[in-house]
C-alpha atoms as a PDB file:
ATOM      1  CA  UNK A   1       0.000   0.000   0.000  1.00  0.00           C
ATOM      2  CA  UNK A   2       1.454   3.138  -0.990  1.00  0.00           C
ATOM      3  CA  UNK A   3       2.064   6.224   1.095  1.00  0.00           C
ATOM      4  CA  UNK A   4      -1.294   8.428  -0.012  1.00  0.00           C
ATOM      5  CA  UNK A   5      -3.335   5.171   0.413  1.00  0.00           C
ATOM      6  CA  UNK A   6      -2.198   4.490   3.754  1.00  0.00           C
ATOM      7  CA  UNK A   7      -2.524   8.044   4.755  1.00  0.00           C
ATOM      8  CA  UNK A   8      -5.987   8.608   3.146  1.00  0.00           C
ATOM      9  CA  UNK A   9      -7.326   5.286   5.641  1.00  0.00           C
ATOM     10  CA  UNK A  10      -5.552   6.996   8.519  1.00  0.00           C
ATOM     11  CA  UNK A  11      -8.091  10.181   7.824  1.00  0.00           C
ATOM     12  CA  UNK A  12     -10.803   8.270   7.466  1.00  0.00           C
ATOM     13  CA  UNK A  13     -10.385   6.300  10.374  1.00  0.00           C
ATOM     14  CA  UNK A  14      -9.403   9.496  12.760  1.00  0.00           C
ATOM     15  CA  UNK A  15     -12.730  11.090  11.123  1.00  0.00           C
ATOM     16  CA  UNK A  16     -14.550   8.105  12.141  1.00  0.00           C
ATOM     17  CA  UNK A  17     -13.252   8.343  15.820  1.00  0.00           C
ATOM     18  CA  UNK A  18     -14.220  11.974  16.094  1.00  0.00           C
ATOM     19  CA  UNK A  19     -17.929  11.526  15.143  1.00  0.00           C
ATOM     20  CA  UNK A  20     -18.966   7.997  16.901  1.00  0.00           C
ATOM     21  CA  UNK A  21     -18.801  10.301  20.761  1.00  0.00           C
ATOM     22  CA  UNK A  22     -20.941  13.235  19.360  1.00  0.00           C
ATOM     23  CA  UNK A  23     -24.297  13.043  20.967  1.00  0.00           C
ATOM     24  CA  UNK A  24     -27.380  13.261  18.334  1.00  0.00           C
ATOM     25  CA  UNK A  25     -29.870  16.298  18.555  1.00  0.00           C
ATOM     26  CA  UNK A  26     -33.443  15.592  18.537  1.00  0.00           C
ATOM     27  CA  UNK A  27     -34.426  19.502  17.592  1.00  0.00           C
ATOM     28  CA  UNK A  28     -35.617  20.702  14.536  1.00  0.00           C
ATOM     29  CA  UNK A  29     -32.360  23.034  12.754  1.00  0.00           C
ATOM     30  CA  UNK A  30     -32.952  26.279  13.756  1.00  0.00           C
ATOM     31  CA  UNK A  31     -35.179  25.381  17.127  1.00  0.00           C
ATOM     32  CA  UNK A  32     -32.020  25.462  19.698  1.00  0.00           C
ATOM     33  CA  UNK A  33     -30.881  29.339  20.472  1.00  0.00           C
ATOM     34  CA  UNK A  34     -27.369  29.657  20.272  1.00  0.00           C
ATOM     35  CA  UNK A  35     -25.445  29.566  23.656  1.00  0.00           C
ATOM     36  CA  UNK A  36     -25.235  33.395  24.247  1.00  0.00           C
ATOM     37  CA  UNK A  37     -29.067  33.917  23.301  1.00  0.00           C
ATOM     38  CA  UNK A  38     -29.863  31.323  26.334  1.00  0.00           C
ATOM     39  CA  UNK A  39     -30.403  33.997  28.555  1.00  0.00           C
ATOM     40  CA  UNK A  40     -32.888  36.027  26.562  1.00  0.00           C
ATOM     41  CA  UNK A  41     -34.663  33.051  25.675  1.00  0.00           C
ATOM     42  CA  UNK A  42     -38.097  32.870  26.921  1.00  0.00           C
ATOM     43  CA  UNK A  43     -38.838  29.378  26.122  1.00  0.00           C
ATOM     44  CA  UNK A  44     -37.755  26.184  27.225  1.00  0.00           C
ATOM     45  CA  UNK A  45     -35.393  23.272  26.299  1.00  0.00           C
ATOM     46  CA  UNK A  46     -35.930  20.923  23.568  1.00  0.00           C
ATOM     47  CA  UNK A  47     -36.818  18.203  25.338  1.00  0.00           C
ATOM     48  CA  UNK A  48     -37.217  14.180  24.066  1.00  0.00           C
ATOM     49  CA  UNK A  49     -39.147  11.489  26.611  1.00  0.00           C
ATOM     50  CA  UNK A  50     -39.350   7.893  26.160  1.00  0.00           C
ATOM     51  CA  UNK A  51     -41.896   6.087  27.854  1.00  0.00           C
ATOM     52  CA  UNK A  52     -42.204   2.639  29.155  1.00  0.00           C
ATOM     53  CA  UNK A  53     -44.006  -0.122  26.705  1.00  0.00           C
ATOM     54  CA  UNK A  54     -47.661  -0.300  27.047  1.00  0.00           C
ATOM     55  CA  UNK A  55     -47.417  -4.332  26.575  1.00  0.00           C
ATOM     56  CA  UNK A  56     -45.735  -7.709  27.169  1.00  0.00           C
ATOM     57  CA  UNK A  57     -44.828  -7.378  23.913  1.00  0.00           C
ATOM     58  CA  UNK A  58     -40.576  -7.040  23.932  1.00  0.00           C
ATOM     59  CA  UNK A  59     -40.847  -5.582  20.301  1.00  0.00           C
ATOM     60  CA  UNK A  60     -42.958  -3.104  21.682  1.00  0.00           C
ATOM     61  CA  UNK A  61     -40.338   0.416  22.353  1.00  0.00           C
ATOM     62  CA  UNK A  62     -42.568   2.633  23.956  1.00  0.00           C
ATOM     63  CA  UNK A  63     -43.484   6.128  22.618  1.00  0.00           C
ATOM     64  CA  UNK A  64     -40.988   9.481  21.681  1.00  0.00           C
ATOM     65  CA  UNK A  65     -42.159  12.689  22.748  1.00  0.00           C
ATOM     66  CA  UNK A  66     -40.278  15.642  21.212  1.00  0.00           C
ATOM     67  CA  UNK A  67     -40.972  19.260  21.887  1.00  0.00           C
ATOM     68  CA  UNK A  68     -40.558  22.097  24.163  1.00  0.00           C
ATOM     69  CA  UNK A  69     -40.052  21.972  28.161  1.00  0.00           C
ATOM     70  CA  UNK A  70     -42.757  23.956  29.227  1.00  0.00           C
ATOM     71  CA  UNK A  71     -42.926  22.670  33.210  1.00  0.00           C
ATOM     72  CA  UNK A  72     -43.113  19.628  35.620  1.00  0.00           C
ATOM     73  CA  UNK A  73     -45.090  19.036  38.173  1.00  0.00           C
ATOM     74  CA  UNK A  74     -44.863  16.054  40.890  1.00  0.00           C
ATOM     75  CA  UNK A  75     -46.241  13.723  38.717  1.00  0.00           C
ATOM     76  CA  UNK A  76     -46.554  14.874  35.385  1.00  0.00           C
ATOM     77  CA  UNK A  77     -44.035  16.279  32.727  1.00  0.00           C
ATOM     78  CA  UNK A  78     -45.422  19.136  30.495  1.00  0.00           C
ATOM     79  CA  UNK A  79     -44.070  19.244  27.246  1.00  0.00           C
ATOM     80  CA  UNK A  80     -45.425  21.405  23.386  1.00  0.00           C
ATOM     81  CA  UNK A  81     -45.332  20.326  20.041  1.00  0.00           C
ATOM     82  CA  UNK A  82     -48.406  20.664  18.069  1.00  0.00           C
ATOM     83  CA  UNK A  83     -50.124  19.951  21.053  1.00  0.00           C
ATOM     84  CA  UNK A  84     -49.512  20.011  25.042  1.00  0.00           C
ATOM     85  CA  UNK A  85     -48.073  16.383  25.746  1.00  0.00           C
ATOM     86  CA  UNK A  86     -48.760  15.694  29.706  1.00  0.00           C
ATOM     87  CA  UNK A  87     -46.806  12.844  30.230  1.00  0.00           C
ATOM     88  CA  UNK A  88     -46.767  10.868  33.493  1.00  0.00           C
ATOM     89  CA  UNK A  89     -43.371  10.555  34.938  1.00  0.00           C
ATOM     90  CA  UNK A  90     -43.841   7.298  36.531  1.00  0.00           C
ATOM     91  CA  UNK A  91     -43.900   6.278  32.571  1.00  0.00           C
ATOM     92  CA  UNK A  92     -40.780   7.837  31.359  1.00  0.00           C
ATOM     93  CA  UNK A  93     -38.324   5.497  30.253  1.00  0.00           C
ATOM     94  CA  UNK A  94     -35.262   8.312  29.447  1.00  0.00           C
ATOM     95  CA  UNK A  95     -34.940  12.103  29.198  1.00  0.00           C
ATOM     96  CA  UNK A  96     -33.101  14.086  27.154  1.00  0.00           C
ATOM     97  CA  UNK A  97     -33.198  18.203  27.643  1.00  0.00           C
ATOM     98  CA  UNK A  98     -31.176  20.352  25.394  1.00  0.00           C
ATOM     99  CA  UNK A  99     -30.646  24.216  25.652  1.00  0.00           C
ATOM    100  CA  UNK A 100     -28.441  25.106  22.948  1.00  0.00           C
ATOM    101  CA  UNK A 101     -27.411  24.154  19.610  1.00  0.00           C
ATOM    102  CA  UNK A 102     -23.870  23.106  19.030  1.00  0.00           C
ATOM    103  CA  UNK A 103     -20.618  23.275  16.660  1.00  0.00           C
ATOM    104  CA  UNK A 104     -19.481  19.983  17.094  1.00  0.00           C
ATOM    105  CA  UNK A 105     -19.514  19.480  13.291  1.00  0.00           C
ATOM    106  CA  UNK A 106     -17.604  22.290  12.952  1.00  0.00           C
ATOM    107  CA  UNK A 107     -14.742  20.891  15.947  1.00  0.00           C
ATOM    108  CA  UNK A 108     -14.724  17.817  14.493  1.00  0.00           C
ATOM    109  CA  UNK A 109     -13.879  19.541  10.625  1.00  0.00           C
ATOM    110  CA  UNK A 110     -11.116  21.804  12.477  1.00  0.00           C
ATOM    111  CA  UNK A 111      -9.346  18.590  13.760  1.00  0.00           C
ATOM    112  CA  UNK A 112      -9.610  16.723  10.638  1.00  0.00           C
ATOM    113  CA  UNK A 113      -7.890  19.966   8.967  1.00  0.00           C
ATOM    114  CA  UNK A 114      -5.510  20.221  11.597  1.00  0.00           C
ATOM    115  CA  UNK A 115      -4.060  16.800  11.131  1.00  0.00           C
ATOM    116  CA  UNK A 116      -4.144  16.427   7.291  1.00  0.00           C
ATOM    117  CA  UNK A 117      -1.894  19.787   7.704  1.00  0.00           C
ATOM    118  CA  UNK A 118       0.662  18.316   9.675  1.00  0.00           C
ATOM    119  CA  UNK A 119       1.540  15.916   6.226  1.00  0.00           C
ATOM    120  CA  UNK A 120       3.534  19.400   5.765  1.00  0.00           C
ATOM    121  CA  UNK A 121       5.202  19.052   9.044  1.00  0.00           C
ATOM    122  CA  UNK A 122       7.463  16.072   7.373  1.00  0.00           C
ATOM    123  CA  UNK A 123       8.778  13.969  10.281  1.00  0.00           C
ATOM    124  CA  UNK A 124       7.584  15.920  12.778  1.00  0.00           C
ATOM    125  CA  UNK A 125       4.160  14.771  11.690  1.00  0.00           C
ATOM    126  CA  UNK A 126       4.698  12.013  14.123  1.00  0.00           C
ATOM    127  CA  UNK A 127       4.675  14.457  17.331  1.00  0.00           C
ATOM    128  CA  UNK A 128       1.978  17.140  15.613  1.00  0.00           C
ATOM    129  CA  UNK A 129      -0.046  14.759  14.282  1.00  0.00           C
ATOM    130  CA  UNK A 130      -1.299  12.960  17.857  1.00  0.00           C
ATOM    131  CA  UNK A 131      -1.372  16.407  19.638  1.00  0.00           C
ATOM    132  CA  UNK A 132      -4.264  17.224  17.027  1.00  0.00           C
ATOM    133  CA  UNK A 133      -6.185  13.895  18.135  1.00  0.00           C
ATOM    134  CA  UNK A 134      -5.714  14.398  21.792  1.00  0.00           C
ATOM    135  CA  UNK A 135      -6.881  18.032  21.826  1.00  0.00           C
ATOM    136  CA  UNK A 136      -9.366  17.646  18.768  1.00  0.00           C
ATOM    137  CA  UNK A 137     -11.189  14.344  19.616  1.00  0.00           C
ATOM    138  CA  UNK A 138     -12.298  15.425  23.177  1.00  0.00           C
ATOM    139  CA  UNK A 139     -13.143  18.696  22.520  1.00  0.00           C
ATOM    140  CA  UNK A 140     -15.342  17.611  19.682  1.00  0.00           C
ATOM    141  CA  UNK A 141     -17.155  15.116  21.724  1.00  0.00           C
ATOM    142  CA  UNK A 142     -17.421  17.468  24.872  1.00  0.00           C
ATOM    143  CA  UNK A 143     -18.986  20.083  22.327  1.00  0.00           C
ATOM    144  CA  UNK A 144     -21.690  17.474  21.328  1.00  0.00           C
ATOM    145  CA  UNK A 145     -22.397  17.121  24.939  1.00  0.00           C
ATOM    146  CA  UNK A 146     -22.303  20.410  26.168  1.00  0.00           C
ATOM    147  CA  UNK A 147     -25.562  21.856  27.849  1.00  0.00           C
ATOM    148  CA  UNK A 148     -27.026  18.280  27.553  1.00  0.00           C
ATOM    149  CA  UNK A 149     -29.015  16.215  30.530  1.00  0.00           C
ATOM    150  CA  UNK A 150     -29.874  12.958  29.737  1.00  0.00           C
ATOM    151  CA  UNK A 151     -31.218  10.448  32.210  1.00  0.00           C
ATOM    152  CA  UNK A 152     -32.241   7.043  32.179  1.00  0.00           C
ATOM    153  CA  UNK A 153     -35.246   6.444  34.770  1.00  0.00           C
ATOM    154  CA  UNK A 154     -35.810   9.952  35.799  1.00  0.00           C
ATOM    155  CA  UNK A 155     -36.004  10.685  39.183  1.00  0.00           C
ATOM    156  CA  UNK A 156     -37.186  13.935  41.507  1.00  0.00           C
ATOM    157  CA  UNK A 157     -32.678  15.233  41.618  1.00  0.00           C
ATOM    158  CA  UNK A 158     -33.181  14.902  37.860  1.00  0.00           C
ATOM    159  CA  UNK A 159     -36.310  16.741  37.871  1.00  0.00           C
ATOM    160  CA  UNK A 160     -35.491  19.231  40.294  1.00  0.00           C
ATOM    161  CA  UNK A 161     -31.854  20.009  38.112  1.00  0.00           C
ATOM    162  CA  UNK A 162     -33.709  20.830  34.931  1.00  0.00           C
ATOM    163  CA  UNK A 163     -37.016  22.298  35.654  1.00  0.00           C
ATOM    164  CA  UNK A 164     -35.058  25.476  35.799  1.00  0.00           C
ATOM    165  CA  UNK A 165     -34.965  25.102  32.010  1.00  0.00           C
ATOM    166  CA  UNK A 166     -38.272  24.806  31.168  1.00  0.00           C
ATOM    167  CA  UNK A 167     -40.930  27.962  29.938  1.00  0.00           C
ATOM    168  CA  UNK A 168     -42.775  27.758  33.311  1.00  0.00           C
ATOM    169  CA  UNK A 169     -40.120  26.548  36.070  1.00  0.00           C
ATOM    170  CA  UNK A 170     -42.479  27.831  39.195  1.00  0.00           C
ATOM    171  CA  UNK A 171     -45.377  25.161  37.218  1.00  0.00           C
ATOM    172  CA  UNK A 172     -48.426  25.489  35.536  1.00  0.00           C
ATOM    173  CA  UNK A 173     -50.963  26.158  38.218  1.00  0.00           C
ATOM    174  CA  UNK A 174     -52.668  29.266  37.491  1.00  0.00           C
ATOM    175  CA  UNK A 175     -51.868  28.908  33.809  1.00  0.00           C
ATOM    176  CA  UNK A 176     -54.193  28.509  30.911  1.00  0.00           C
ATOM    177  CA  UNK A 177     -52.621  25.603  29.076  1.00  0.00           C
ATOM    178  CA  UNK A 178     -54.938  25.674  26.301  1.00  0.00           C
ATOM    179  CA  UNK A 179     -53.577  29.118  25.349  1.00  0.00           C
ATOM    180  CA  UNK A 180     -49.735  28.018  24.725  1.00  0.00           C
ATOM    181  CA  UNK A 181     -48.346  28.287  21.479  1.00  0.00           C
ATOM    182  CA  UNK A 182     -45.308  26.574  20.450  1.00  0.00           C
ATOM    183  CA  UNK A 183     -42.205  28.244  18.875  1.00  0.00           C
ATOM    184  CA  UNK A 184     -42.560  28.963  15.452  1.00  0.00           C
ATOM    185  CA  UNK A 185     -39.073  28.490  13.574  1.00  0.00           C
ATOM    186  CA  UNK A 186     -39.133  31.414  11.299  1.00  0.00           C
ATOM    187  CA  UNK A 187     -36.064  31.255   8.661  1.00  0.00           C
ATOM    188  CA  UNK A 188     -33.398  33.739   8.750  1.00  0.00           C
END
């Protein structure tokens, strides 16, 4: 195998490595604010439930509930789509709540740059090249993560942690739910 073969699988490997951490987004493009808009946001996080199976069935997954956070309650998770979803927490399977969108793509094309550049770096390719993977890899995968809570079985610490994130954190009492509209993603 020559040496542009050998390099070219090297890339595509290392580009490989950098994507499998990155945590998927369940938002619609354009939904999440960008990080320094969080605080003038007035609406909640994007928010994904999976509840328990309704069956003995095992091929039977349970339902996905995407939308925004508007508020929880003690027993009851409130979340907007097209409709207000109240969803029972003593069925949620996992939560997901997101607050901002990400770059990650854009981390992960900076490394990939950054170490098919060192193939100008000659020998020294063997020291520059790694220092691009050890920085590059983790910071792409932390990125995909960042302002991300994800739990599996939900419990009240969970609840308690995020409900500061949603459009109503104080609750809904008091509040005509019939009157909520969702986001509307208007193109820029």
């Amino acid at each position: 195998m020559c040496y542009h073969n050998k390099l070219l699988y090297i890339i595509v490997v290392i580009s490989a490595l950098i994507f499998i951490g990155c945590a998927t987004t369940y938002a619609p493009a354009d939904w999440l604010p960008k990080t320094e808009d969080i605080p003038k946001n007035i609406y909640g996080g994007w928010i994904t439930i999976i509840t328990e199976t309704n069956s003995l069935d095992s091929e039977d997954l349970g339902m996905q509930y995407s939308g925004e956070f508007i508020a929880e309650d003690s027993s009851t998770v409130f979340l907007l789509y097209d409709t207000l979803y109240q969803i029972p927490k003593n069925k949620i399977k996992s939560s997901i709540l997101e607050l901002d969108s990400k770059n990650a793509t854009g981390y992960g094309l900076w490394t990939a740059g950054g170490i098919v550049s060192t193939i100008s770096h000659g020998f020294f390719l063997i020291i520059s090249a790694p220092v691009w993977l050890v920085t590059g890899i983790p910071t792409t995968i932390l990125e995909s993560s960042r302002d991300r809570y994800e739990a599996e079985y939900p419990d009240e610490i969970y609840w308690n942690e995020v409900k500061k994130f949603a459009r109503f954190p104080q609750g809904v009492d008091g509040i005509d739910l019939s009157q909520l509209k969702p986001y509307n993603i208007t193109p820029e």
